[in-house]
C-alpha atoms as a PDB file:
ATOM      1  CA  UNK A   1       5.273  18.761   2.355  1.00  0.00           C
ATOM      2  CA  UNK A   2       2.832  17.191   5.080  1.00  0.00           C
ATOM      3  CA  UNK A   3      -0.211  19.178   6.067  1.00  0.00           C
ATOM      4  CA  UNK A   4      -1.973  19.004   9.076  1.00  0.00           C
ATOM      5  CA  UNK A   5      -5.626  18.785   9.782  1.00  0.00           C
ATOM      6  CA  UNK A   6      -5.441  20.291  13.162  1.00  0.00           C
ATOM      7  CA  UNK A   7      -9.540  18.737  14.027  1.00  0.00           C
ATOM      8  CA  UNK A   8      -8.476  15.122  13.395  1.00  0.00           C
ATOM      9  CA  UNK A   9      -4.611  15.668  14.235  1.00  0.00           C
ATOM     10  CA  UNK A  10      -3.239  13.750  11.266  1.00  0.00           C
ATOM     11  CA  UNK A  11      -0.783  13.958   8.526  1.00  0.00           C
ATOM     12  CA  UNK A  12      -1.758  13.832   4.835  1.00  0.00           C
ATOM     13  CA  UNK A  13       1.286  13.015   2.542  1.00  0.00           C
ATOM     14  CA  UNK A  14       1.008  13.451  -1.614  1.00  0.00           C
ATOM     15  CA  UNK A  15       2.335  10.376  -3.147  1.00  0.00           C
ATOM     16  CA  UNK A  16       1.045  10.180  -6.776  1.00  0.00           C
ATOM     17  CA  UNK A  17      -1.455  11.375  -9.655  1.00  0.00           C
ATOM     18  CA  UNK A  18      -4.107   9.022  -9.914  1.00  0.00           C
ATOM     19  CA  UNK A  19      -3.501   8.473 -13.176  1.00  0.00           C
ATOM     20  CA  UNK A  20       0.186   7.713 -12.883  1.00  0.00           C
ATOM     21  CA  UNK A  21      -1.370   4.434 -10.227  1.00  0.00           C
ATOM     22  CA  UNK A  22      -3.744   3.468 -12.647  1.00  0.00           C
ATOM     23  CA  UNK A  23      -1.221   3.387 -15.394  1.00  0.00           C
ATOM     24  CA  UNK A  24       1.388   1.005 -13.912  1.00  0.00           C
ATOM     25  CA  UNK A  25      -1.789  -0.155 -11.324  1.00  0.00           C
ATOM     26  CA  UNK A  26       0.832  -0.485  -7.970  1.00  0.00           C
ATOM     27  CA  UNK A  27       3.188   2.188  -6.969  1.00  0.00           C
ATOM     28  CA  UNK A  28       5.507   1.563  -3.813  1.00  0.00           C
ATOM     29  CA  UNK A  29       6.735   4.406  -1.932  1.00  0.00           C
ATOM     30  CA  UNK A  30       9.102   5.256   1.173  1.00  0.00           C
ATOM     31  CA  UNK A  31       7.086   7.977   3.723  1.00  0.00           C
ATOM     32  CA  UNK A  32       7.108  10.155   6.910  1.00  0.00           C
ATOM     33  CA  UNK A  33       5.054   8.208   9.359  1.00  0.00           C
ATOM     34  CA  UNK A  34       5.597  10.122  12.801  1.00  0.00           C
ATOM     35  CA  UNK A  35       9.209   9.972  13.832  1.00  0.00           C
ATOM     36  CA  UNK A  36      10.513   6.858  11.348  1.00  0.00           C
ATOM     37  CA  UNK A  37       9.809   6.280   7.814  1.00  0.00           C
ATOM     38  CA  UNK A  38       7.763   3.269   6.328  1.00  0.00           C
ATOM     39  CA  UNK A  39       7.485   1.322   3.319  1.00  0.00           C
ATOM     40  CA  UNK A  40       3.966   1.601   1.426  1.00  0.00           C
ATOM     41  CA  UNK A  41       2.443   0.529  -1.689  1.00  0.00           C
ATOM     42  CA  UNK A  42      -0.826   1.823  -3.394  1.00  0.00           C
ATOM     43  CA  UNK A  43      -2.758  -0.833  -5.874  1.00  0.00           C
ATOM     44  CA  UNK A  44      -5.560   0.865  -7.933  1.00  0.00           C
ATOM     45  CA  UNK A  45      -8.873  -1.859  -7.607  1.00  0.00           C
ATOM     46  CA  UNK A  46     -11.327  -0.130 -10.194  1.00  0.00           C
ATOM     47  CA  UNK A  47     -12.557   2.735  -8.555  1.00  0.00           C
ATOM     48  CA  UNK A  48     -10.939   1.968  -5.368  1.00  0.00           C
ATOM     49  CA  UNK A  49      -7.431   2.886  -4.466  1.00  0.00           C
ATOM     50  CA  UNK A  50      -5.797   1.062  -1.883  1.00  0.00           C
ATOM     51  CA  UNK A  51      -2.832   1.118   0.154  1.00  0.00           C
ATOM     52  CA  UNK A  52      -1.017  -1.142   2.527  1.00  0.00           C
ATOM     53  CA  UNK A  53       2.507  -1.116   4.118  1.00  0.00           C
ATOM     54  CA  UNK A  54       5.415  -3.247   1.981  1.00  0.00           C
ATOM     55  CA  UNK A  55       5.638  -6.223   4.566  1.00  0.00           C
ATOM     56  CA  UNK A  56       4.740  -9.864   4.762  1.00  0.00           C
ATOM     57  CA  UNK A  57       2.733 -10.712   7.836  1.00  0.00           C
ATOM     58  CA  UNK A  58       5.037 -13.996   7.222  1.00  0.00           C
ATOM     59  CA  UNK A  59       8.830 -13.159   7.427  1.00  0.00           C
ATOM     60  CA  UNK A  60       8.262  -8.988   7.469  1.00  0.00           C
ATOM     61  CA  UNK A  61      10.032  -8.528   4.265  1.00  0.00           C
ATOM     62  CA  UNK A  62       9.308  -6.540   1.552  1.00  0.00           C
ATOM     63  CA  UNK A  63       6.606  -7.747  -0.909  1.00  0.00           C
ATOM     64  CA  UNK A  64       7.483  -6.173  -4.378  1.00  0.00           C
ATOM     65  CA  UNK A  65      10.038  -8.206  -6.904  1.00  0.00           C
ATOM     66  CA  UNK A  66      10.443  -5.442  -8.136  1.00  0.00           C
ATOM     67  CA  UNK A  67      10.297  -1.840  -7.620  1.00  0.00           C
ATOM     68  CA  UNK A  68       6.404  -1.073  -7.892  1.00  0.00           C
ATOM     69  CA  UNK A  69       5.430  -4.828  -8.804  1.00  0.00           C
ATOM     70  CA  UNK A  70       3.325  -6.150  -6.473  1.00  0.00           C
ATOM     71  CA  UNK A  71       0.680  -8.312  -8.381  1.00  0.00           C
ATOM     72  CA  UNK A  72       0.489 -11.415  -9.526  1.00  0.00           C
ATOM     73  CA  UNK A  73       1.200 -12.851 -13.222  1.00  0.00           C
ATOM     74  CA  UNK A  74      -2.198 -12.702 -13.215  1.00  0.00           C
ATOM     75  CA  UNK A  75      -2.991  -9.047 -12.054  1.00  0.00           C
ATOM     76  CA  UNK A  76      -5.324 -10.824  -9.565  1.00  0.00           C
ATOM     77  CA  UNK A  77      -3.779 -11.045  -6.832  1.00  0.00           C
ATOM     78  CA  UNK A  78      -0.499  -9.322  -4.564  1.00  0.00           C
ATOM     79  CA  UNK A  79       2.084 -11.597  -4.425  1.00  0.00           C
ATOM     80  CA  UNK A  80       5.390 -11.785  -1.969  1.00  0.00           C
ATOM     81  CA  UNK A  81       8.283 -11.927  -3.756  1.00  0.00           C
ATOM     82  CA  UNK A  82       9.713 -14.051  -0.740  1.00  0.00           C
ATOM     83  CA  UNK A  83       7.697 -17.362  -0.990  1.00  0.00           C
ATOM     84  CA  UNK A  84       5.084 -16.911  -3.143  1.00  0.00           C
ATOM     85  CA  UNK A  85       2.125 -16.284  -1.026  1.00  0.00           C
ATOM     86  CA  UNK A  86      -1.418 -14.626  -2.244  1.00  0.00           C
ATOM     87  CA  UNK A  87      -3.143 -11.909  -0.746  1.00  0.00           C
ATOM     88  CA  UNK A  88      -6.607 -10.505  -1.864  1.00  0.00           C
ATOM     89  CA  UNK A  89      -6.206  -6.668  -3.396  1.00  0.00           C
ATOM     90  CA  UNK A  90      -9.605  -5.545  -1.563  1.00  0.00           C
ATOM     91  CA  UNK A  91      -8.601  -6.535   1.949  1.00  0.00           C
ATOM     92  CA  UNK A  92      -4.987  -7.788   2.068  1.00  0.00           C
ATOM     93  CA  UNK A  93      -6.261 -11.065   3.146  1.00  0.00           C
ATOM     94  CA  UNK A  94      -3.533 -14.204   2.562  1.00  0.00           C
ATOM     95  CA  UNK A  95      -5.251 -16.650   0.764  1.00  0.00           C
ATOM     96  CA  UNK A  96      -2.819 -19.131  -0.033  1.00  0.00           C
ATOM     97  CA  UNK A  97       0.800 -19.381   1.350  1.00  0.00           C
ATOM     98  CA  UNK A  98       2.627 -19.735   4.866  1.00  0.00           C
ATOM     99  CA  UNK A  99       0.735 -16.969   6.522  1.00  0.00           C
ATOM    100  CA  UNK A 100      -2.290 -18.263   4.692  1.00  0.00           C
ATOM    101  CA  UNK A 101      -5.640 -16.503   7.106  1.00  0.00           C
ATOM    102  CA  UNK A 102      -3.233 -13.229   8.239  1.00  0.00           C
ATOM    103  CA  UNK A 103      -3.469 -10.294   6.091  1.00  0.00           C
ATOM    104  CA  UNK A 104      -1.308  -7.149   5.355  1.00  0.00           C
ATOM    105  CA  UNK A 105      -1.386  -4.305   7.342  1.00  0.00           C
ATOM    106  CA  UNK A 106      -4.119  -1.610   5.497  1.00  0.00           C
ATOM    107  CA  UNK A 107      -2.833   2.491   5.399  1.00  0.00           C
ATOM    108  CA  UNK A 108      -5.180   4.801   4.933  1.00  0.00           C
ATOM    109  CA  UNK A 109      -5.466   6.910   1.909  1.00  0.00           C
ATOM    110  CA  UNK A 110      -7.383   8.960   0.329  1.00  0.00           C
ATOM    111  CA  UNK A 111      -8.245  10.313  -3.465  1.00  0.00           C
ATOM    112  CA  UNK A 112      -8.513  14.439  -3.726  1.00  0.00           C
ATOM    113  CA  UNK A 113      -8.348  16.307  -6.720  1.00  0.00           C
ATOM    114  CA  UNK A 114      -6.621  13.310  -9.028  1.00  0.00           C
ATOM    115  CA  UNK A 115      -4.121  13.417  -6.198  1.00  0.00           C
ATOM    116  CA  UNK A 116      -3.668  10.569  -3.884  1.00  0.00           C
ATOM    117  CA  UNK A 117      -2.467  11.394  -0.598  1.00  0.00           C
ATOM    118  CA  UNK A 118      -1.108   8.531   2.393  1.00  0.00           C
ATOM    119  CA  UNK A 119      -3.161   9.817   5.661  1.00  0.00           C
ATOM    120  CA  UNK A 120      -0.601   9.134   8.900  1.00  0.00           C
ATOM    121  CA  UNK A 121      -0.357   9.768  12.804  1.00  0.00           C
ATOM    122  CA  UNK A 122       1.844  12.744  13.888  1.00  0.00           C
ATOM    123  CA  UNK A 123       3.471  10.689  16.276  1.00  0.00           C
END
């Protein structure tokens, strides 16, 4: 169930353990974001956890090719299942691909109590 923080007006949604993310290392889920719902994914990046929405700034499809497999052969890199392109796990950043210089679209989200939690609008 959502909570509100009524001094920031925003939405905090549980999604995971932290140690469930750092066990399979990306986690894709389907959330509340004000009226709609929106695909995310979380990628644990040492002690950072990270969390962007599940579309290529290319074609706006879906990157996992797989449910909750995101990365690369590699585990370097997030990869789109759709044509291949690179993005950096830190920043989202395409580094190679046809939207090569765009990036994915960053949700925030924060760590609390070995729970990770998606932080949304209320709109």
């Amino acid at each position: 169930m959502p909570d509100r923080n009524q001094a920031s007006e925003k939405t905090t949604v549980a999604l995971c353990r932290i140690e469930a993310l750092r066990e399979k290392r990306t986690l894709g889920f389907e959330i509340p974001f004000g009226e709609t719902t929106r695909e995310i994914f979380l990628v644990a990046d040492g002690d950072h956890v990270r969390g962007y929405l599940d579309r290529c700034p290319h074609r706006g499809t879906p990157l996992a090719w797989t449910p909750d497999r995101y990365l690369d052969s590699r585990g370097e890199h997030l990869i789109c299942a759709t044509h291949g392109a690179l993005f950096r796990i830190g920043d989202g950043h395409c580094i190679a691909g046809p939207c090569r210089g765009d990036a994915l679209t960053p949700v925030e989200v924060r760590v609390e109590e070995g729970e990770v939690f998606v932080v949304t609008s209320p709109t």
